[in-house]
PDB file of N, CA and C in Angstrom:
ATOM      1  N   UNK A   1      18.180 -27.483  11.476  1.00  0.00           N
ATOM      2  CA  UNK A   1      17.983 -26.115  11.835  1.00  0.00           C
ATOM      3  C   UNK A   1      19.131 -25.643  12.719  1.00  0.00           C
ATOM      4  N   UNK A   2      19.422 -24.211  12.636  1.00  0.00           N
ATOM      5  CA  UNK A   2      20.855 -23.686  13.474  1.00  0.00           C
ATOM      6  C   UNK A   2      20.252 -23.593  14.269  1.00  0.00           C
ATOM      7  N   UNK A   3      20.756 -23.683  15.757  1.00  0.00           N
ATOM      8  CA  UNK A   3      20.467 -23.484  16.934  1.00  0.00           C
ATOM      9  C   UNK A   3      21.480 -22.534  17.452  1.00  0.00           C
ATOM     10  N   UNK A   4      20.908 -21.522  18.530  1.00  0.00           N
ATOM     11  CA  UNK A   4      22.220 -20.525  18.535  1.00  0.00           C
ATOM     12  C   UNK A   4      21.838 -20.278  20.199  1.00  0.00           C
ATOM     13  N   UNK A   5      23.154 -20.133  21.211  1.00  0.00           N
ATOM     14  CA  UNK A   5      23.253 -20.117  22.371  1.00  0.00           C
ATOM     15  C   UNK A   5      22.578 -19.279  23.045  1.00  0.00           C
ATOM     16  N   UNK A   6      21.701 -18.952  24.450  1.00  0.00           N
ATOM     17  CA  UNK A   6      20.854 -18.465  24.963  1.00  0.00           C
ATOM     18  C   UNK A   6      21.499 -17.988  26.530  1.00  0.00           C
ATOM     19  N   UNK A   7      20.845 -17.413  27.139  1.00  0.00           N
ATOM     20  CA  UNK A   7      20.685 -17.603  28.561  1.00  0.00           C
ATOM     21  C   UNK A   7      19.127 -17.169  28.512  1.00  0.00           C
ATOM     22  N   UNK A   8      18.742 -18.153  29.557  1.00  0.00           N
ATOM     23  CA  UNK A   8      17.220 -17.774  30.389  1.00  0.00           C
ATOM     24  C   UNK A   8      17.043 -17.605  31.422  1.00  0.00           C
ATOM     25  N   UNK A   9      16.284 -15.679  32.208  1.00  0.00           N
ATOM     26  CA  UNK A   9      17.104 -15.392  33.051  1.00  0.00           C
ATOM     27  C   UNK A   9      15.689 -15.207  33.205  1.00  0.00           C
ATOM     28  N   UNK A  10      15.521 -15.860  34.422  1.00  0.00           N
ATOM     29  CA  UNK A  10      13.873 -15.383  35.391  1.00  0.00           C
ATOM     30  C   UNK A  10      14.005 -15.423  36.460  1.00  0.00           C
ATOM     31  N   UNK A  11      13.072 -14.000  37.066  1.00  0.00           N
ATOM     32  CA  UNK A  11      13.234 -13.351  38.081  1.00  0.00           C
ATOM     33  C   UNK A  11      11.797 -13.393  38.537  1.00  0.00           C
ATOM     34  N   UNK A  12      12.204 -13.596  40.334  1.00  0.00           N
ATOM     35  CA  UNK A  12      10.522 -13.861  40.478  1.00  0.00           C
ATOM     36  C   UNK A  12      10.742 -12.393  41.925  1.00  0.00           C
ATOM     37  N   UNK A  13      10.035 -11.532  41.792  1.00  0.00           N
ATOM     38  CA  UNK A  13       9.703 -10.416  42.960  1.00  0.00           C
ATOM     39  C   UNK A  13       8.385 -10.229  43.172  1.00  0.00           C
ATOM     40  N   UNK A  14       8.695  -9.064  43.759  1.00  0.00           N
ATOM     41  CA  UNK A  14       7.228  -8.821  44.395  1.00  0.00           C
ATOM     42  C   UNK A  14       6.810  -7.759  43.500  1.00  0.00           C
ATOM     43  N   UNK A  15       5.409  -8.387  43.073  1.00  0.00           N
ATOM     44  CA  UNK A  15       4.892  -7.542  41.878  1.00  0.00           C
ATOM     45  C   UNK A  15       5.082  -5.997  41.967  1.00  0.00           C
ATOM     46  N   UNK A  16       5.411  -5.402  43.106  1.00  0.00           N
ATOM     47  CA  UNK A  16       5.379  -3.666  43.076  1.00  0.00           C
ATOM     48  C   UNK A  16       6.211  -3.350  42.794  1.00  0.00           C
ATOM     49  N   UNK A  17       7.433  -4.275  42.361  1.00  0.00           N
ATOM     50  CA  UNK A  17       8.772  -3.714  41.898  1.00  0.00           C
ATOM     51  C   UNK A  17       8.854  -4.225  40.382  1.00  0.00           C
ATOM     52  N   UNK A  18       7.560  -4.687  39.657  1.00  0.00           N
ATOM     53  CA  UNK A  18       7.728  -4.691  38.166  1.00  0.00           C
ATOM     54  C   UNK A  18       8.055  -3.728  37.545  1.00  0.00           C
ATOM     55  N   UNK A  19       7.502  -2.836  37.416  1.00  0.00           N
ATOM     56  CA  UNK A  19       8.447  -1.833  36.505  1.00  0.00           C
ATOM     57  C   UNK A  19       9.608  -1.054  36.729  1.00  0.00           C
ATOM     58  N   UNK A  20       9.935  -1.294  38.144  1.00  0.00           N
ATOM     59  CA  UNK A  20      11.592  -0.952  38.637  1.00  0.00           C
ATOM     60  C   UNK A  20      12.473  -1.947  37.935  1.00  0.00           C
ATOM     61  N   UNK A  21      11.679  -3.009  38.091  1.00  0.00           N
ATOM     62  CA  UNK A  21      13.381  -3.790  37.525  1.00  0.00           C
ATOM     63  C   UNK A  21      12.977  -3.887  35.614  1.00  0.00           C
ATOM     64  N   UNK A  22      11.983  -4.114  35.066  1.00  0.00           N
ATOM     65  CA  UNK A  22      11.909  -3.970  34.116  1.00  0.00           C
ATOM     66  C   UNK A  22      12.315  -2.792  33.044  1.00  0.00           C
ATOM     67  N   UNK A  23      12.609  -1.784  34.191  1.00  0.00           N
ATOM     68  CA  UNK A  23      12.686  -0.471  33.567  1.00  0.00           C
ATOM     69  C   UNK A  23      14.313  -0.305  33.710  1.00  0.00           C
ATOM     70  N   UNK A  24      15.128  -1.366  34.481  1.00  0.00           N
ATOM     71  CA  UNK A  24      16.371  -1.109  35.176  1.00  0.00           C
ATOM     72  C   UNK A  24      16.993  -2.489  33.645  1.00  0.00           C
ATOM     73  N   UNK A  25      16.429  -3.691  33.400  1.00  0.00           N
ATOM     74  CA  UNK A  25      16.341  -4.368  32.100  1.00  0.00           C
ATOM     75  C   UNK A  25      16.755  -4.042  30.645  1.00  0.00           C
ATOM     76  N   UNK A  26      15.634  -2.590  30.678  1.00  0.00           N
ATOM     77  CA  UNK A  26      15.822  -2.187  29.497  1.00  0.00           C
ATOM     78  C   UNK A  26      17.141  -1.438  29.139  1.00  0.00           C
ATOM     79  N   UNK A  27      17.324  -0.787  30.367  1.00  0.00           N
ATOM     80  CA  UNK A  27      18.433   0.137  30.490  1.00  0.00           C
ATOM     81  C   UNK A  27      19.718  -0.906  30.221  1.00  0.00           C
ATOM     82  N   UNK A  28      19.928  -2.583  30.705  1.00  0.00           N
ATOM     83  CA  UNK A  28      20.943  -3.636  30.257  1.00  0.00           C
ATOM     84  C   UNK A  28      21.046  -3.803  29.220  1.00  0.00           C
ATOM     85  N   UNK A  29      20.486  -2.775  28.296  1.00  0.00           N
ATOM     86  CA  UNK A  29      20.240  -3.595  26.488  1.00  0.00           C
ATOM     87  C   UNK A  29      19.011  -4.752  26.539  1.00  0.00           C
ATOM     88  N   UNK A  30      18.360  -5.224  27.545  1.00  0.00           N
ATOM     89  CA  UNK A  30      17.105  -6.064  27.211  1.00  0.00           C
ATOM     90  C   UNK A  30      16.295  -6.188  26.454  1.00  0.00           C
ATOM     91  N   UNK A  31      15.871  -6.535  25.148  1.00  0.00           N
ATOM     92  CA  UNK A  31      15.139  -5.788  24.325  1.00  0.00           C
ATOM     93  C   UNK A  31      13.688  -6.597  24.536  1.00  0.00           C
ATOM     94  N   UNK A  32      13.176  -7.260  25.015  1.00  0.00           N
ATOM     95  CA  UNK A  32      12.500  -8.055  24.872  1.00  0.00           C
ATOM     96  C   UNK A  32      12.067  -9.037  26.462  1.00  0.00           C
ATOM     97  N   UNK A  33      11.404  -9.364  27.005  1.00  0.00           N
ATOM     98  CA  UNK A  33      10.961 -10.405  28.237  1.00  0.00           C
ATOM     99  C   UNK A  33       9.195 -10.540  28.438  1.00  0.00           C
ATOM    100  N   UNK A  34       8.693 -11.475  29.300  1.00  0.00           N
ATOM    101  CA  UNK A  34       7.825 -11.342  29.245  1.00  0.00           C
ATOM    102  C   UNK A  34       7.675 -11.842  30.973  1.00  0.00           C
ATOM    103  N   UNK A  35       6.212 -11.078  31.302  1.00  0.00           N
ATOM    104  CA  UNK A  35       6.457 -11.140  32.819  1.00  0.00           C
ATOM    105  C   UNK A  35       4.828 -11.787  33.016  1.00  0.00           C
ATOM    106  N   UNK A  36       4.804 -12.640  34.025  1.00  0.00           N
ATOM    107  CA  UNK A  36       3.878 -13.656  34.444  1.00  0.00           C
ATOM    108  C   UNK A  36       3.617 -13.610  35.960  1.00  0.00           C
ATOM    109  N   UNK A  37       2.557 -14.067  36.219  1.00  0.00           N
ATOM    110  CA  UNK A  37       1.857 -13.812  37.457  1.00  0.00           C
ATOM    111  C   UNK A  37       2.479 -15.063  38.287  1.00  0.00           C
ATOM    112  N   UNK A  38       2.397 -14.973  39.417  1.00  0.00           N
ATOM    113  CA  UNK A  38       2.969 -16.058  40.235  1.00  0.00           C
ATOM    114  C   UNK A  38       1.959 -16.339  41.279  1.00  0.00           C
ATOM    115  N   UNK A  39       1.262 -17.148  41.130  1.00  0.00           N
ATOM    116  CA  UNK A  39       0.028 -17.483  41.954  1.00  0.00           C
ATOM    117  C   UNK A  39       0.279 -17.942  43.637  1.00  0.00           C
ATOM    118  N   UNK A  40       1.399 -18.539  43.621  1.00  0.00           N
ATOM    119  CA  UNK A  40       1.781 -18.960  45.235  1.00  0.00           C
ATOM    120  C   UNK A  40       3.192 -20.145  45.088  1.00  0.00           C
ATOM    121  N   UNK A  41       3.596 -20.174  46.371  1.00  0.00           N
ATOM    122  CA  UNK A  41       4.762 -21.130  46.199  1.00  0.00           C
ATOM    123  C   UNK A  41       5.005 -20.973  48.195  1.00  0.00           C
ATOM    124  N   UNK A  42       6.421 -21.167  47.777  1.00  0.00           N
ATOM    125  CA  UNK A  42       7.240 -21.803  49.289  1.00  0.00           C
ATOM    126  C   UNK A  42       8.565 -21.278  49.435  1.00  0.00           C
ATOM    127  N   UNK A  43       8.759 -20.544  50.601  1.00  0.00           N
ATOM    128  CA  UNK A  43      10.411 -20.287  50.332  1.00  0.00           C
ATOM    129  C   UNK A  43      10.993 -20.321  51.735  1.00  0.00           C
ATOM    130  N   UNK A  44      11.830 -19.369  52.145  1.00  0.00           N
ATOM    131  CA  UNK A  44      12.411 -19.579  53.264  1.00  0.00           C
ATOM    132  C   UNK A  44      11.100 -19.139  54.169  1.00  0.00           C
ATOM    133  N   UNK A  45      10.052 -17.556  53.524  1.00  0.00           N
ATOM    134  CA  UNK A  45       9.374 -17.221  54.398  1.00  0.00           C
ATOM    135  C   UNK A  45       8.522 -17.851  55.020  1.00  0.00           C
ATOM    136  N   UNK A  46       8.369 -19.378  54.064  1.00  0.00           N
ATOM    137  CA  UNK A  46       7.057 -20.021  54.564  1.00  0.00           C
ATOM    138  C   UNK A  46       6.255 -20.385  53.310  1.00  0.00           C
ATOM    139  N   UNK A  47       5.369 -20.794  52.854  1.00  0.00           N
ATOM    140  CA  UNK A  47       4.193 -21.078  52.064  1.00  0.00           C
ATOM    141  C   UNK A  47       3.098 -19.950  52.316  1.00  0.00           C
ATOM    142  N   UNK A  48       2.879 -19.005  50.891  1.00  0.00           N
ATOM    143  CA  UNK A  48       2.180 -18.274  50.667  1.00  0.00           C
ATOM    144  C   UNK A  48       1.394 -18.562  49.278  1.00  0.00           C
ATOM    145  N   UNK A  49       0.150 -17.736  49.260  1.00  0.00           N
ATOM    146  CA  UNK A  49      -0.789 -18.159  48.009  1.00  0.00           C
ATOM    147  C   UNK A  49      -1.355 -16.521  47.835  1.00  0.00           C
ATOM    148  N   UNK A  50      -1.498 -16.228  46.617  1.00  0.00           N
ATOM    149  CA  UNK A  50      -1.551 -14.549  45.826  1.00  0.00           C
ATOM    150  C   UNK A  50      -3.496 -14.745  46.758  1.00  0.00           C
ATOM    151  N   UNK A  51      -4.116 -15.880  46.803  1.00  0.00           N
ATOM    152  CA  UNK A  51      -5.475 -15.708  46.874  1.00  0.00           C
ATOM    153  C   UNK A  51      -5.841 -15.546  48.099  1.00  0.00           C
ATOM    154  N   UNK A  52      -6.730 -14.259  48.391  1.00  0.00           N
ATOM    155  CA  UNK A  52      -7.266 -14.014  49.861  1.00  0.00           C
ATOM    156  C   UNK A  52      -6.530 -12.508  49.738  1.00  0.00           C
ATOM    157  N   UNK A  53      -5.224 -11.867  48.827  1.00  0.00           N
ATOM    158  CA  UNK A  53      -4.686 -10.934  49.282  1.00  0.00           C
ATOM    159  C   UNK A  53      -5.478  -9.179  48.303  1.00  0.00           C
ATOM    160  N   UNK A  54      -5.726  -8.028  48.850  1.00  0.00           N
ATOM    161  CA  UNK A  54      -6.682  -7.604  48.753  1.00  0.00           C
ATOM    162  C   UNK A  54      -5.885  -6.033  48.164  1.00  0.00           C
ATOM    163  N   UNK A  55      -4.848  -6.008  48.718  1.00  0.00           N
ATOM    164  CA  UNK A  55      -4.037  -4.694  47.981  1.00  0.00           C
ATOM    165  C   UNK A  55      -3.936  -4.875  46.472  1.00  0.00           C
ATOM    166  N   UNK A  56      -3.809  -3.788  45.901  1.00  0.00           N
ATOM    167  CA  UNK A  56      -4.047  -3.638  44.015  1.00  0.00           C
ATOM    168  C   UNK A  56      -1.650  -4.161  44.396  1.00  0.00           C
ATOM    169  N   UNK A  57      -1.679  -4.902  43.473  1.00  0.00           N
ATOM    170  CA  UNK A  57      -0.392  -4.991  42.958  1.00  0.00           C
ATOM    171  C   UNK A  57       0.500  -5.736  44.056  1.00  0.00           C
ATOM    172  N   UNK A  58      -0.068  -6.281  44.865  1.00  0.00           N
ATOM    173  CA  UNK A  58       0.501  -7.530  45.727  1.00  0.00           C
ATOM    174  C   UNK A  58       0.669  -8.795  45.256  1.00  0.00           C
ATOM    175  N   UNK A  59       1.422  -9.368  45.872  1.00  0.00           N
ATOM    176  CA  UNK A  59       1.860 -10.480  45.615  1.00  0.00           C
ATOM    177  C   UNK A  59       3.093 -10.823  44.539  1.00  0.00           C
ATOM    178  N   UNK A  60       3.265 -11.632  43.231  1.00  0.00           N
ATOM    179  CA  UNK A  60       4.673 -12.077  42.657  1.00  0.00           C
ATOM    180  C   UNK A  60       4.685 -11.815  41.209  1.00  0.00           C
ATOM    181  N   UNK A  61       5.336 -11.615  40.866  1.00  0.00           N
ATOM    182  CA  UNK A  61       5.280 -11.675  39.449  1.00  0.00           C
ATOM    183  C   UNK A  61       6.949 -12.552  38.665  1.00  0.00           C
ATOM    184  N   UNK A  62       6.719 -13.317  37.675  1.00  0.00           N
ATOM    185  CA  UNK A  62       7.896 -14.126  37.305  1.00  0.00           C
ATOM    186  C   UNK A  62       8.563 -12.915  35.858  1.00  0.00           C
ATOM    187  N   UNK A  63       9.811 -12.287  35.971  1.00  0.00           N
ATOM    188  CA  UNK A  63       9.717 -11.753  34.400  1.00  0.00           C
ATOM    189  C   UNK A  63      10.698 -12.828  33.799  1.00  0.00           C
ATOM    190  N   UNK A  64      10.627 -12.941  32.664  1.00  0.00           N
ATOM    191  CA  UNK A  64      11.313 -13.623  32.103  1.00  0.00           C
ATOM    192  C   UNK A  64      12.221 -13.766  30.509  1.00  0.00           C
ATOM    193  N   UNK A  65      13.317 -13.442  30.450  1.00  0.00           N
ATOM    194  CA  UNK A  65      14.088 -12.970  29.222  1.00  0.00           C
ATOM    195  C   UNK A  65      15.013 -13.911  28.660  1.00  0.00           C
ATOM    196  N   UNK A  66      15.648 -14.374  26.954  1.00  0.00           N
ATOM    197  CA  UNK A  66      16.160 -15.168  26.831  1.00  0.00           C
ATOM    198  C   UNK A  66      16.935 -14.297  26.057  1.00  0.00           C
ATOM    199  N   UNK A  67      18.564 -13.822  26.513  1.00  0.00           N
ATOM    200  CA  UNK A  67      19.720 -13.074  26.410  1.00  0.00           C
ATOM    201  C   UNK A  67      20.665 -13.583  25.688  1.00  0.00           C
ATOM    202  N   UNK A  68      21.568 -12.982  24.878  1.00  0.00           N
ATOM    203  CA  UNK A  68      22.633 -13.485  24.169  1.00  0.00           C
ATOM    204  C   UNK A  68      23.763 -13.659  25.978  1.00  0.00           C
ATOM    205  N   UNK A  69      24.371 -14.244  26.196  1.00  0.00           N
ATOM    206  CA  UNK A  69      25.548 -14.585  27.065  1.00  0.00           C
ATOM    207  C   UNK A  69      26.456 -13.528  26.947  1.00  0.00           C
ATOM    208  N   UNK A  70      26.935 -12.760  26.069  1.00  0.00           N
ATOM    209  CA  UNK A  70      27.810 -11.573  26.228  1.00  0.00           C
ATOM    210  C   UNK A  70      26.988 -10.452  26.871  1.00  0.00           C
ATOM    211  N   UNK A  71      25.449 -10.370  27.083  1.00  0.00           N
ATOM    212  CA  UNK A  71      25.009  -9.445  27.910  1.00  0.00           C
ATOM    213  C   UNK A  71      24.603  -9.949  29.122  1.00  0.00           C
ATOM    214  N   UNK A  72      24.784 -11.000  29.632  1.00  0.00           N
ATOM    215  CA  UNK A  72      24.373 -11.700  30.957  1.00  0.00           C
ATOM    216  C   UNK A  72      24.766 -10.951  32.235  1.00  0.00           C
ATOM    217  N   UNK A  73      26.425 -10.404  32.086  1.00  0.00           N
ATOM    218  CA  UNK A  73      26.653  -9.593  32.710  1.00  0.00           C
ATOM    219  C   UNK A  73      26.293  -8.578  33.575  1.00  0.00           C
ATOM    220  N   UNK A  74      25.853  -7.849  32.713  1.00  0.00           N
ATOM    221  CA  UNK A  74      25.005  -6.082  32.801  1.00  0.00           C
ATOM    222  C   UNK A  74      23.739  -6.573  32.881  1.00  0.00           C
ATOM    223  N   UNK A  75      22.810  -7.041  32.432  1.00  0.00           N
ATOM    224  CA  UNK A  75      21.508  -8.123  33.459  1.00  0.00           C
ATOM    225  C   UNK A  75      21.516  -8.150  34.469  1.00  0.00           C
ATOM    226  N   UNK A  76      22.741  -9.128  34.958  1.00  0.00           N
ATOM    227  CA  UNK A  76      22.309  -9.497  36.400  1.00  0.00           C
ATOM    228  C   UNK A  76      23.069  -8.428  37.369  1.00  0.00           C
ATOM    229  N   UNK A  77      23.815  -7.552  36.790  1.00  0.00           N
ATOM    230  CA  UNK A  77      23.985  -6.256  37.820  1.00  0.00           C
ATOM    231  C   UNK A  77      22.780  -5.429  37.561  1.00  0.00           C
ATOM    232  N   UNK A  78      21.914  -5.123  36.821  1.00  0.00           N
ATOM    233  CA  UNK A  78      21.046  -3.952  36.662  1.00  0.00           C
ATOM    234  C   UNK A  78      19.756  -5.127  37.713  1.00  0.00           C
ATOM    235  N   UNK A  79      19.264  -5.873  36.870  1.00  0.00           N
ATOM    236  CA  UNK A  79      18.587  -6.893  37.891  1.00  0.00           C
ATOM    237  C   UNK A  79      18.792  -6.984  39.450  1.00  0.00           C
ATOM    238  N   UNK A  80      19.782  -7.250  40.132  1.00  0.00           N
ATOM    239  CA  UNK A  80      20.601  -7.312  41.165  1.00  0.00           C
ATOM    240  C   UNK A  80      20.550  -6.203  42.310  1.00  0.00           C
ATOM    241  N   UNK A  81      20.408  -4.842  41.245  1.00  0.00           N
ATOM    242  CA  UNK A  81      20.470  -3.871  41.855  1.00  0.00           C
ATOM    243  C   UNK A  81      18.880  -3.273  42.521  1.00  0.00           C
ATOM    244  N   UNK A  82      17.839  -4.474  41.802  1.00  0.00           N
ATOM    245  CA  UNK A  82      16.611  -3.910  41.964  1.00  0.00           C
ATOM    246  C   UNK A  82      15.993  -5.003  43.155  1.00  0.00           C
ATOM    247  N   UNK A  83      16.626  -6.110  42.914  1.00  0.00           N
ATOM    248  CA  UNK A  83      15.967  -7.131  43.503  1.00  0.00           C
ATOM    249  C   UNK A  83      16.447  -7.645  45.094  1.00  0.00           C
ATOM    250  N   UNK A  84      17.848  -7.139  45.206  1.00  0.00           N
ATOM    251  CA  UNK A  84      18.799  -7.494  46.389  1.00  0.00           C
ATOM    252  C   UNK A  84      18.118  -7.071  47.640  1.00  0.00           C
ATOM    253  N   UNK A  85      17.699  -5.503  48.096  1.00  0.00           N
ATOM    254  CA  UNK A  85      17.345  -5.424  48.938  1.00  0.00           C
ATOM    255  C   UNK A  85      15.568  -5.707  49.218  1.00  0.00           C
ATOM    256  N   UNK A  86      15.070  -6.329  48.564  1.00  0.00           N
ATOM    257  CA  UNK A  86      13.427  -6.751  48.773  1.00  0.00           C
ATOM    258  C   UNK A  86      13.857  -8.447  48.238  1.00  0.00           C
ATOM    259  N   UNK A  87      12.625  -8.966  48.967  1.00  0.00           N
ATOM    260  CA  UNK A  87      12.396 -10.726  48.389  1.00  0.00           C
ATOM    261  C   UNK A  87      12.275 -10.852  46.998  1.00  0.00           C
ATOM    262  N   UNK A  88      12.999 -12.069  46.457  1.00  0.00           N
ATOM    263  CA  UNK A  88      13.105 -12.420  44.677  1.00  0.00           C
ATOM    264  C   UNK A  88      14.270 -13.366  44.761  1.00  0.00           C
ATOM    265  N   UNK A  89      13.900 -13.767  43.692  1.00  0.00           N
ATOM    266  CA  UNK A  89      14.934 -14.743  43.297  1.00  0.00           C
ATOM    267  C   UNK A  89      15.359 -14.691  41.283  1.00  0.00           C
ATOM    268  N   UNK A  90      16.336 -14.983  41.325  1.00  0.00           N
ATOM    269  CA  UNK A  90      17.101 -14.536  40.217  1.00  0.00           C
ATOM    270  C   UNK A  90      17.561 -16.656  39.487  1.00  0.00           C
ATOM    271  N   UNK A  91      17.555 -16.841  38.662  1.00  0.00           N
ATOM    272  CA  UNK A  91      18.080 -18.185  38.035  1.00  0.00           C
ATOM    273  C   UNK A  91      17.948 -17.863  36.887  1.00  0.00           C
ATOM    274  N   UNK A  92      19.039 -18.700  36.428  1.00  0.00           N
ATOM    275  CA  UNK A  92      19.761 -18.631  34.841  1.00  0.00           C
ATOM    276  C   UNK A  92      19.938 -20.100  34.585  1.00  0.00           C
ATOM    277  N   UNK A  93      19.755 -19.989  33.337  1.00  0.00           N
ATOM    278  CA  UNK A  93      19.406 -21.923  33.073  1.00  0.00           C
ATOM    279  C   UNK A  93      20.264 -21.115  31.383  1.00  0.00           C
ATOM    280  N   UNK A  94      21.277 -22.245  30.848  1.00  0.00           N
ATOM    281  CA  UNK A  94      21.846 -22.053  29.209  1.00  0.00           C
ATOM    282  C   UNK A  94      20.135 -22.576  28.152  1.00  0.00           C
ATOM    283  N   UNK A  95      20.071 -21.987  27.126  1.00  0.00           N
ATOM    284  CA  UNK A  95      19.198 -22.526  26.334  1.00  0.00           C
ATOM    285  C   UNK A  95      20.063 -22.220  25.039  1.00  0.00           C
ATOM    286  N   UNK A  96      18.979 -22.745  24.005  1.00  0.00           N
ATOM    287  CA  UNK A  96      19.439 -22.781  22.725  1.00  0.00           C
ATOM    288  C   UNK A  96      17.941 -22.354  22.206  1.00  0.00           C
ATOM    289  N   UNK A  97      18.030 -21.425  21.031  1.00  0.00           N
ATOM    290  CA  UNK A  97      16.808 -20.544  20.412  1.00  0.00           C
ATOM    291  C   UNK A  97      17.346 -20.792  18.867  1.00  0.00           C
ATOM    292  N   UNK A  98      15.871 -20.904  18.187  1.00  0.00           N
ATOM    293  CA  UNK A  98      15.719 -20.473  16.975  1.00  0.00           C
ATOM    294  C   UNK A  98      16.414 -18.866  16.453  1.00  0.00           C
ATOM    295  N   UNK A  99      16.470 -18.257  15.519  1.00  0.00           N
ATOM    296  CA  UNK A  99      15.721 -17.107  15.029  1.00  0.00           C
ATOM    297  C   UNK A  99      16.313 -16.091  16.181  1.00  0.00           C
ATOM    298  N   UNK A 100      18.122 -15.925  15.733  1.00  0.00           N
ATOM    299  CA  UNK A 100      18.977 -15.443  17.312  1.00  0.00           C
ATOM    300  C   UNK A 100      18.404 -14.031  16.736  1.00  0.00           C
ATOM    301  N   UNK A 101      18.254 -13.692  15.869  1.00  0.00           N
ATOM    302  CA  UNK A 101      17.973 -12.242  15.576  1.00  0.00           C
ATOM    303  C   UNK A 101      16.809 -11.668  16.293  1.00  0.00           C
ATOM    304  N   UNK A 102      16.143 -12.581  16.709  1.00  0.00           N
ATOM    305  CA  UNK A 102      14.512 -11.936  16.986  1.00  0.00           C
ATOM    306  C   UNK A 102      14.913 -11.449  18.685  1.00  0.00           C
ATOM    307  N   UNK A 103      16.179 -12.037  19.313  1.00  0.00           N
ATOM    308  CA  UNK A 103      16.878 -11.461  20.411  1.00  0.00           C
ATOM    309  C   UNK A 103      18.326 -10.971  20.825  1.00  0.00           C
TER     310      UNK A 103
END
Protein backbone atom coordinates (compact mmCIF):
# COMPACT_ATOMS: atom_id res chain seq x y z
CA UNK A 1 0.00 0.00 0.00
CA UNK A 2 1.32 3.79 -0.82
CA UNK A 3 1.90 5.56 2.13
CA UNK A 4 2.05 9.33 1.69
CA UNK A 5 3.71 11.98 4.16
CA UNK A 6 1.66 13.68 7.02
CA UNK A 7 2.07 16.11 9.78
CA UNK A 8 0.00 15.61 13.07
CA UNK A 9 -0.67 18.76 14.61
CA UNK A 10 -2.51 18.74 18.15
CA UNK A 11 -3.38 21.45 20.08
CA UNK A 12 -4.51 21.25 23.55
CA UNK A 13 -6.38 24.87 24.99
CA UNK A 14 -8.79 25.90 26.95
CA UNK A 15 -12.04 24.74 25.73
CA UNK A 16 -13.50 28.53 25.34
CA UNK A 17 -11.18 29.17 22.68
CA UNK A 18 -12.51 26.13 20.46
CA UNK A 19 -14.03 27.77 17.92
CA UNK A 20 -11.48 30.72 17.81
CA UNK A 21 -8.82 28.62 16.81
CA UNK A 22 -10.83 26.20 14.84
CA UNK A 23 -12.35 28.92 12.99
CA UNK A 24 -8.68 30.63 12.61
CA UNK A 25 -7.74 26.53 11.06
CA UNK A 26 -10.12 26.70 8.59
CA UNK A 27 -9.12 29.99 7.40
CA UNK A 28 -5.11 27.89 7.02
CA UNK A 29 -6.76 25.74 4.30
CA UNK A 30 -7.59 23.02 7.19
CA UNK A 31 -10.09 21.03 5.76
CA UNK A 32 -10.71 18.56 8.20
CA UNK A 33 -9.61 17.87 12.39
CA UNK A 34 -11.23 16.48 15.07
CA UNK A 35 -11.38 17.93 18.61
CA UNK A 36 -11.50 15.84 21.96
CA UNK A 37 -12.12 16.49 25.48
CA UNK A 38 -9.20 16.58 27.81
CA UNK A 39 -10.18 15.25 31.11
CA UNK A 40 -7.06 16.43 33.31
CA UNK A 41 -3.25 16.36 33.20
CA UNK A 42 -0.07 18.34 34.65
CA UNK A 43 1.84 21.24 33.45
CA UNK A 44 3.82 24.03 34.61
CA UNK A 45 0.46 25.29 36.40
CA UNK A 46 0.29 22.33 38.52
CA UNK A 47 -2.04 19.17 38.24
CA UNK A 48 -5.58 19.87 37.32
CA UNK A 49 -8.71 17.49 36.64
CA UNK A 50 -11.96 18.89 34.22
CA UNK A 51 -14.05 17.05 37.39
CA UNK A 52 -15.54 19.21 40.24
CA UNK A 53 -15.44 22.27 37.58
CA UNK A 54 -19.01 23.83 37.21
CA UNK A 55 -18.82 26.69 34.40
CA UNK A 56 -20.56 25.49 30.88
CA UNK A 57 -17.26 25.28 28.56
CA UNK A 58 -14.35 25.05 31.08
CA UNK A 59 -11.67 23.22 31.15
CA UNK A 60 -9.43 21.54 27.77
CA UNK A 61 -10.10 20.45 24.74
CA UNK A 62 -7.31 18.44 22.38
CA UNK A 63 -8.06 19.49 18.41
CA UNK A 64 -6.42 17.47 16.27
CA UNK A 65 -5.46 17.56 12.33
CA UNK A 66 -3.30 15.42 9.97
CA UNK A 67 -1.84 18.17 7.22
CA UNK A 68 0.01 17.80 4.04
CA UNK A 69 3.71 19.52 5.23
CA UNK A 70 3.53 22.28 2.54
CA UNK A 71 0.64 23.73 4.71
CA UNK A 72 2.29 23.29 8.16
CA UNK A 73 3.37 26.67 7.82
CA UNK A 74 0.14 28.82 7.73
CA UNK A 75 -1.23 26.26 10.62
CA UNK A 76 1.00 26.99 13.00
CA UNK A 77 0.88 30.85 12.37
CA UNK A 78 -3.03 30.94 12.26
CA UNK A 79 -2.93 28.36 15.35
CA UNK A 80 -0.19 30.46 17.11
CA UNK A 81 -2.04 33.43 16.75
CA UNK A 82 -4.98 32.00 18.81
CA UNK A 83 -3.22 30.05 21.31
CA UNK A 84 0.00 32.30 22.32
CA UNK A 85 -1.56 34.65 24.54
CA UNK A 86 -3.90 32.07 26.77
CA UNK A 87 -2.57 28.40 28.12
CA UNK A 88 -2.12 25.47 25.23
CA UNK A 89 0.21 23.66 23.85
CA UNK A 90 0.89 23.07 20.19
CA UNK A 91 3.09 19.50 18.96
CA UNK A 92 3.73 18.16 15.64
CA UNK A 93 4.80 14.58 15.33
CA UNK A 94 5.66 13.43 10.99
CA UNK A 95 3.06 10.61 10.13
CA UNK A 96 2.36 8.67 7.15
CA UNK A 97 -1.60 8.23 5.97
CA UNK A 98 -3.47 6.13 3.71
CA UNK A 99 -5.92 7.75 1.16
CA UNK A 100 -3.68 11.43 0.89
CA UNK A 101 -6.76 12.65 -0.93
CA UNK A 102 -9.21 12.30 1.88
CA UNK A 103 -6.67 15.30 3.33
Amino acid sequence: MEMHDAKRVEIIIEAALESRLTTAMRGAGVTGYTVLPVKGGSGRSGQWSRAGQVTRGSGMVAVVCLIRPDRLDALLDAAFAVVEPHIGVVSITDAQVLRAERF
